[in-house]
C-alpha atoms as a PDB file:
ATOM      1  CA  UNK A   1      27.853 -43.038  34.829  1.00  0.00           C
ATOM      2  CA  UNK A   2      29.487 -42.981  31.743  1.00  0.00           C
ATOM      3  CA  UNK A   3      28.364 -41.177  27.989  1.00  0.00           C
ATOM      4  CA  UNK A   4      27.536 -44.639  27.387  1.00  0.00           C
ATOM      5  CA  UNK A   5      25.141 -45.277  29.845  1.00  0.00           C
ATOM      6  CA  UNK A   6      23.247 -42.483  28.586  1.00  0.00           C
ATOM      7  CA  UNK A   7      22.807 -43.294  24.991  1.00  0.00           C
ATOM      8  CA  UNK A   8      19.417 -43.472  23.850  1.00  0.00           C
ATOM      9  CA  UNK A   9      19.626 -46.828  22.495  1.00  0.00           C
ATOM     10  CA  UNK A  10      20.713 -48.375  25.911  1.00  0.00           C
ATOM     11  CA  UNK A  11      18.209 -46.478  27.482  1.00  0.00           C
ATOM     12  CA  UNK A  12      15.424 -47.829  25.504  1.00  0.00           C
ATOM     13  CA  UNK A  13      16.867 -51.918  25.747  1.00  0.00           C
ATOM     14  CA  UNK A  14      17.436 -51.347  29.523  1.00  0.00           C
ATOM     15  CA  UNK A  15      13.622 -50.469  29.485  1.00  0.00           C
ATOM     16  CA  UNK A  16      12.432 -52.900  26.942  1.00  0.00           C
ATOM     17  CA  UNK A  17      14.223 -55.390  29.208  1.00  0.00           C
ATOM     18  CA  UNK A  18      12.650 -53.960  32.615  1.00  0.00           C
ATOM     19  CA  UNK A  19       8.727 -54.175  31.362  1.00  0.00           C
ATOM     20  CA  UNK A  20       9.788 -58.450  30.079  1.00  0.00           C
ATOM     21  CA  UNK A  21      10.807 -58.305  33.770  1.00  0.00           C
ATOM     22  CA  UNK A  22      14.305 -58.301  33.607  1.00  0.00           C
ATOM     23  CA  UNK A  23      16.422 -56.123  36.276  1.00  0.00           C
ATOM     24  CA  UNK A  24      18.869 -55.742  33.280  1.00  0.00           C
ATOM     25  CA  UNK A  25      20.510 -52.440  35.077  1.00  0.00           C
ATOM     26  CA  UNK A  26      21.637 -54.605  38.458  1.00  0.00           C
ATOM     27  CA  UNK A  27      23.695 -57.133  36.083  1.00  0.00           C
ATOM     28  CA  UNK A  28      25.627 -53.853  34.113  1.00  0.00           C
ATOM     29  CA  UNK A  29      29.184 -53.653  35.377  1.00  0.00           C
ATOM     30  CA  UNK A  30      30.573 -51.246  32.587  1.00  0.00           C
ATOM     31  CA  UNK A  31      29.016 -50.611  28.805  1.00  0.00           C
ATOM     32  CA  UNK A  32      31.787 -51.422  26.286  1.00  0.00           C
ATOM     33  CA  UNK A  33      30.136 -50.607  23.354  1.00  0.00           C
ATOM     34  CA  UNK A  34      26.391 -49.200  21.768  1.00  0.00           C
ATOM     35  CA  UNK A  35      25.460 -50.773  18.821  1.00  0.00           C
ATOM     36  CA  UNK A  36      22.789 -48.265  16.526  1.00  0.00           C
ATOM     37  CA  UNK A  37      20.970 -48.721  13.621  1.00  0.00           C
ATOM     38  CA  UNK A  38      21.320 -49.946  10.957  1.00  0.00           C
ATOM     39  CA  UNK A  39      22.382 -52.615  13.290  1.00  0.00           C
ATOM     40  CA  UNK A  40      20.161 -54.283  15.741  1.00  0.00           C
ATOM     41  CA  UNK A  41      20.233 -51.674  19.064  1.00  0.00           C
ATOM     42  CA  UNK A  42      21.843 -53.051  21.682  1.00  0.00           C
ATOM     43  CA  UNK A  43      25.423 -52.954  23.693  1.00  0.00           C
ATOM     44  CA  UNK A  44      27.837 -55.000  24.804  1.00  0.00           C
ATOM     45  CA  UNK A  45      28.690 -54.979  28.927  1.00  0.00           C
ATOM     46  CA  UNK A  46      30.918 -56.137  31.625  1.00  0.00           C
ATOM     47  CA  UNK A  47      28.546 -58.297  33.495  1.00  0.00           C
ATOM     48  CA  UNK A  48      28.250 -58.219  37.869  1.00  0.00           C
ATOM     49  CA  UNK A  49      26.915 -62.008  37.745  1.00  0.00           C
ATOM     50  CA  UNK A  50      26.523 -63.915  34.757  1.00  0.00           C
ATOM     51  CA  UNK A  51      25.466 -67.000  36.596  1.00  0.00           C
ATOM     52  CA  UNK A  52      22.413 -64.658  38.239  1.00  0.00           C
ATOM     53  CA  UNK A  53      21.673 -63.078  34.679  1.00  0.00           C
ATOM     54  CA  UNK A  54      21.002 -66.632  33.421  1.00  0.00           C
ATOM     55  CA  UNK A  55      19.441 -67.694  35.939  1.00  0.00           C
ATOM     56  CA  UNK A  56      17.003 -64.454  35.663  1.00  0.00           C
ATOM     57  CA  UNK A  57      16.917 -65.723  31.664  1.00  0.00           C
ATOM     58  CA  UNK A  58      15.938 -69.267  32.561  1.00  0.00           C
ATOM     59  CA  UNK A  59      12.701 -68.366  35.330  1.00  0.00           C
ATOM     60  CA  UNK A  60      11.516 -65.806  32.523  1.00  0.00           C
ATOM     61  CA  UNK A  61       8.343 -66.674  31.314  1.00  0.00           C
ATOM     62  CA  UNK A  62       9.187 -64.543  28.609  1.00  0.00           C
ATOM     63  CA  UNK A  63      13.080 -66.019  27.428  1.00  0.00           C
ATOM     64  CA  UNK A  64      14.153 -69.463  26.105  1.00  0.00           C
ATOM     65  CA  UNK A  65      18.029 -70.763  25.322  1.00  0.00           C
ATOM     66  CA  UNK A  66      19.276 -71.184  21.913  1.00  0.00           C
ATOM     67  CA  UNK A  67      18.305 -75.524  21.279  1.00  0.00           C
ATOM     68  CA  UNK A  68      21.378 -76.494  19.877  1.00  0.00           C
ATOM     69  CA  UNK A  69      19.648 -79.713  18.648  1.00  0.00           C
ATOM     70  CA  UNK A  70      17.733 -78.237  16.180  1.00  0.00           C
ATOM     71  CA  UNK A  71      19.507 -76.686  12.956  1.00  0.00           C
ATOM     72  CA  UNK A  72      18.371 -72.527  13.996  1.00  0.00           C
ATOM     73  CA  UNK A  73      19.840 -73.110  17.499  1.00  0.00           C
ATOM     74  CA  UNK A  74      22.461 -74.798  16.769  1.00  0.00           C
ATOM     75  CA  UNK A  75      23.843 -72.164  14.413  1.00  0.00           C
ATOM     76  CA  UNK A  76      22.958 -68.942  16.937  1.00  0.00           C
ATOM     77  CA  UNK A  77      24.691 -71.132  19.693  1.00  0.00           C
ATOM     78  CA  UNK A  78      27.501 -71.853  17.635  1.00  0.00           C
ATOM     79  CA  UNK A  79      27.859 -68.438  16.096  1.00  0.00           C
ATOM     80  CA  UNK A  80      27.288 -67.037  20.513  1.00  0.00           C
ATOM     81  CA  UNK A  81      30.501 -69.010  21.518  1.00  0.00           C
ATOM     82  CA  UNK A  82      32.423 -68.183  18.084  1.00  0.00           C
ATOM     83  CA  UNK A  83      31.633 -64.486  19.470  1.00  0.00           C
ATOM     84  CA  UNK A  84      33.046 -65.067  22.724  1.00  0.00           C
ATOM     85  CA  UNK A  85      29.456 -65.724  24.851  1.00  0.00           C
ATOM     86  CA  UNK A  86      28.714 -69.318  26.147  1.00  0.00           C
ATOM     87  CA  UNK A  87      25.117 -69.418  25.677  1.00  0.00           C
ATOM     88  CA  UNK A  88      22.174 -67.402  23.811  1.00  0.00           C
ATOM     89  CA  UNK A  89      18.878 -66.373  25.265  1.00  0.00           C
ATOM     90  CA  UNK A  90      15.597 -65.187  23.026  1.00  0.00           C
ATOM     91  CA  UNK A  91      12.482 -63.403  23.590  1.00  0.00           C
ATOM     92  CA  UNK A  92       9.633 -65.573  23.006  1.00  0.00           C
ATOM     93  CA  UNK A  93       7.465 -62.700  20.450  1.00  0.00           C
ATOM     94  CA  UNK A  94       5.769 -63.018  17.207  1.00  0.00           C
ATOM     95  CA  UNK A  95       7.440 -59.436  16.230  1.00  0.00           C
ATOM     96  CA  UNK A  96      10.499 -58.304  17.084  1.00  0.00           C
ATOM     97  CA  UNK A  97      12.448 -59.670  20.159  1.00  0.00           C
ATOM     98  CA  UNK A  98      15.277 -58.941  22.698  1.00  0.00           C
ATOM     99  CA  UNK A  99      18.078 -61.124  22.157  1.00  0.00           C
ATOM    100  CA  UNK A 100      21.053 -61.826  25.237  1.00  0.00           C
ATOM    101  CA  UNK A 101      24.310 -63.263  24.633  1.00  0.00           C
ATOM    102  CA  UNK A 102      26.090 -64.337  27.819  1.00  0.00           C
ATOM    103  CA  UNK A 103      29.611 -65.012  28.565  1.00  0.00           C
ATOM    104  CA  UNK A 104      31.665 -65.621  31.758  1.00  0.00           C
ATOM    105  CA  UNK A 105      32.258 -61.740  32.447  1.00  0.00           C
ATOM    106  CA  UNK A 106      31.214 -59.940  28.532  1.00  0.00           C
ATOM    107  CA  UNK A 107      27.662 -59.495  27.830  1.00  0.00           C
ATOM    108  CA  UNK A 108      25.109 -58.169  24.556  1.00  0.00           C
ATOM    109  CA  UNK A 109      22.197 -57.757  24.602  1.00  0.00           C
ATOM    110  CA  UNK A 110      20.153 -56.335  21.817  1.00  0.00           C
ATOM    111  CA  UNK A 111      16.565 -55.703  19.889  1.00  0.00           C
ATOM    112  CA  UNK A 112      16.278 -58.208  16.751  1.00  0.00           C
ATOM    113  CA  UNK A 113      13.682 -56.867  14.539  1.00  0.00           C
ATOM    114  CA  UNK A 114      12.417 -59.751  13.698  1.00  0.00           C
ATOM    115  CA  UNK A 115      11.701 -62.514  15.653  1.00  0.00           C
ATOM    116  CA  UNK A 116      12.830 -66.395  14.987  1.00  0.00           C
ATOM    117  CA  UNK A 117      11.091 -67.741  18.529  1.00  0.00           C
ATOM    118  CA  UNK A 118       7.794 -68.633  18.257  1.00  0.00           C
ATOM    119  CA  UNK A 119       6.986 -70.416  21.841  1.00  0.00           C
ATOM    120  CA  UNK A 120       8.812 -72.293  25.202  1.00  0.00           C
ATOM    121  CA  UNK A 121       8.165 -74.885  25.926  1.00  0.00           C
ATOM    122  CA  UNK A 122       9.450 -76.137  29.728  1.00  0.00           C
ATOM    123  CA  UNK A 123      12.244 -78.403  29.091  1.00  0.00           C
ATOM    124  CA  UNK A 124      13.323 -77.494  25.687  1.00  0.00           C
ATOM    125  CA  UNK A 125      14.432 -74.927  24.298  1.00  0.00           C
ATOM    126  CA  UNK A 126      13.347 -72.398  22.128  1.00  0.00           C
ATOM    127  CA  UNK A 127      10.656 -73.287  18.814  1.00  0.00           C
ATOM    128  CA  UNK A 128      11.885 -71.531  15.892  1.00  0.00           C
ATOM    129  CA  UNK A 129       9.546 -69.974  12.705  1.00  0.00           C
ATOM    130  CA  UNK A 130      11.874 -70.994  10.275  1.00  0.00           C
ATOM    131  CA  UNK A 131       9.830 -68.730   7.926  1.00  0.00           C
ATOM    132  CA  UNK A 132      11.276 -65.768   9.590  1.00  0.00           C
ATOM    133  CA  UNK A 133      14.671 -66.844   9.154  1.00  0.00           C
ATOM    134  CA  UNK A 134      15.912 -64.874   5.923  1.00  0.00           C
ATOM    135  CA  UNK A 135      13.873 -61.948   7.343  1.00  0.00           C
ATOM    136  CA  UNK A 136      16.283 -62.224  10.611  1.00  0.00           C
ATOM    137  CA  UNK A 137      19.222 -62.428   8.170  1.00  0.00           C
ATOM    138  CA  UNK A 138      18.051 -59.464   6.545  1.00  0.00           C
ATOM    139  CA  UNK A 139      16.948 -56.922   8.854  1.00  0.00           C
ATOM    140  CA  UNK A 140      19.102 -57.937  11.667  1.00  0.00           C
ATOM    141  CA  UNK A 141      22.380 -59.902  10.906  1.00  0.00           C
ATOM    142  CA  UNK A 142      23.880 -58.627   7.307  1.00  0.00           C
ATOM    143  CA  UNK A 143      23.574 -54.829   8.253  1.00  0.00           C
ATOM    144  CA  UNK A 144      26.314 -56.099  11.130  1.00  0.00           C
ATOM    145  CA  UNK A 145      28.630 -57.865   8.965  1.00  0.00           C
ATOM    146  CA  UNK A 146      29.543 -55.098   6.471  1.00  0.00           C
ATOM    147  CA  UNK A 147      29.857 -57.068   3.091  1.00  0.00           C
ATOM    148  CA  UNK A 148      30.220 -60.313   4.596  1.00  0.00           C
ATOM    149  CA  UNK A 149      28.245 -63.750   4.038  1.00  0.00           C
ATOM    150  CA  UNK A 150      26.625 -66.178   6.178  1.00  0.00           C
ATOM    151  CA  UNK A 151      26.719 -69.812   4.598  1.00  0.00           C
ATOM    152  CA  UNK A 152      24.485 -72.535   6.317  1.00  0.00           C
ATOM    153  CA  UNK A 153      24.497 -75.829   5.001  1.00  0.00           C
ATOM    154  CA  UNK A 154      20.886 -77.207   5.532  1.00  0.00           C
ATOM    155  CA  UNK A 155      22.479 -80.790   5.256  1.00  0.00           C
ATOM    156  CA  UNK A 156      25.422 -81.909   3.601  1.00  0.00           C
ATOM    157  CA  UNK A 157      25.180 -80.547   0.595  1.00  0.00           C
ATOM    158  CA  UNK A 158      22.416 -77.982   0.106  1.00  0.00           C
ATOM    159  CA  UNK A 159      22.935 -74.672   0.938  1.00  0.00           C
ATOM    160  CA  UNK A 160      22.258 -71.294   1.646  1.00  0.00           C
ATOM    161  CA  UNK A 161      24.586 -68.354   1.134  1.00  0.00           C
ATOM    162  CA  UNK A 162      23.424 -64.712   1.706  1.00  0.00           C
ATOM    163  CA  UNK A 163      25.592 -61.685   1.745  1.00  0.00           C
ATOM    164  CA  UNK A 164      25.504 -58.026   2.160  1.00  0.00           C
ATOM    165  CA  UNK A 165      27.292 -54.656   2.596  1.00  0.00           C
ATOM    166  CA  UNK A 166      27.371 -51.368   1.614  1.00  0.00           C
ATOM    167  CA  UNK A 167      27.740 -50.120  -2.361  1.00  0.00           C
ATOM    168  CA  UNK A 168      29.600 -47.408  -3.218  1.00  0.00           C
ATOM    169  CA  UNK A 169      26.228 -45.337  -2.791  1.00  0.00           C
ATOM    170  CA  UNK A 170      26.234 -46.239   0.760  1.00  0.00           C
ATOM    171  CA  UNK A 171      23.015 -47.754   0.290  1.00  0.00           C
ATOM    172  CA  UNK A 172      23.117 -51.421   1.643  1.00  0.00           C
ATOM    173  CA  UNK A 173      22.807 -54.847  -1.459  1.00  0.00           C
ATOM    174  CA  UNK A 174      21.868 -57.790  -0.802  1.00  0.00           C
ATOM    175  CA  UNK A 175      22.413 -61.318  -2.234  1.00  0.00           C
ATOM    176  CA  UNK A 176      20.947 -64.748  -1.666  1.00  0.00           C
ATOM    177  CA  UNK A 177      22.122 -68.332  -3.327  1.00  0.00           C
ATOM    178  CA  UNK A 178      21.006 -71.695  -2.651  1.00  0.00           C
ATOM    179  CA  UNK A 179      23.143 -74.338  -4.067  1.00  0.00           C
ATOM    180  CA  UNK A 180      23.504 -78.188  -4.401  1.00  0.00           C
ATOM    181  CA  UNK A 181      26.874 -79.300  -3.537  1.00  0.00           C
ATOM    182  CA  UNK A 182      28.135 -82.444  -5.673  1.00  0.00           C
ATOM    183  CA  UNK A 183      31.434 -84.414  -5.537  1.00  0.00           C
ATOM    184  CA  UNK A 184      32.147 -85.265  -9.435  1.00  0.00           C
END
């Protein structure tokens, strides 16, 4: 067991994962990394069985897939494999929700704060609250991107920009734009 294993963070996503019903500890080769507030909790792992993981994921009352046909699921799926995992897994919760991100052999899996799932439906895959989306950007995906932006285009030409980091105070700014793209 590594310093890793025993962080207090892993711990408590390990047991958050256990009460939803998911053996997380059987699938957790080696811990590669512990991610800690402000951050979403979570860590990244070398995973025994990916293929068993999902399948775990999939007979979970309690998880859904990223849909990439809709415009939410299609981002998280694209910005999964962009990150090196082949498909995204939610926690169907009105609050906050664990969130797994599963590649071949590397693995996350982490608390979001706030929820974007709202139900499951068998067949489909997640439903999205696309009310809680800007709160997801804020609480859970900026704090991670240290003075980056996320850009989504909602359709070809209107968009949303938001960006964040860390001012010279060390407290963390925030920005949001919405814009109207135009050829002239």
């Amino acid at each position: 067991m590594s310093d890793l294993d025993s962080d207090a963070d892993v711990q408590a996503v390990v047991h958050m994962m256990t009460l939803v019903g998911v053996p997380l500890a059987s699938f957790i080769g080696t811990i590669t990394a512990v991610q800690h507030r402000p951050q979403a909790i979570g860590f990244d792992f070398d995973c025994k069985d990916s293929f068993s993981l999902m399948k775990a994921l999939e007979l979970n009352r309690y998880f859904r897939a990223d849909d990439p046909t809709s415009w939410i699921g299609a981002e998280a799926s694209s910005n999964a494999r962009k990150s090196g995992y082949g498909v995204s897994y939610r926690q169907i919760s009105d609050l906050g929700s664990l969130h797994v991100q599963i590649g071949l052999r590397r693995c996350n899996v982490h608390f979001d704060t706030v929820s974007i799932t709202t139900t499951r439906i068998v067949g489909t895959g997640a439903l999205y609250d696309y009310d809680k989306l800007f709160a997801h950007w804020i609480n859970d995906l900026l704090p991670e991107m240290k003075g980056h932006s996320i850009t989504t285009f909602l359709n070809e030409r209107l968009y949303i920009d938001a960006s964040g980091g860390r001012n010279e105070d060390g407290l963390t700014d925030y920005r949001f734009t919405a814009g109207f793209k135009k050829r002239f």
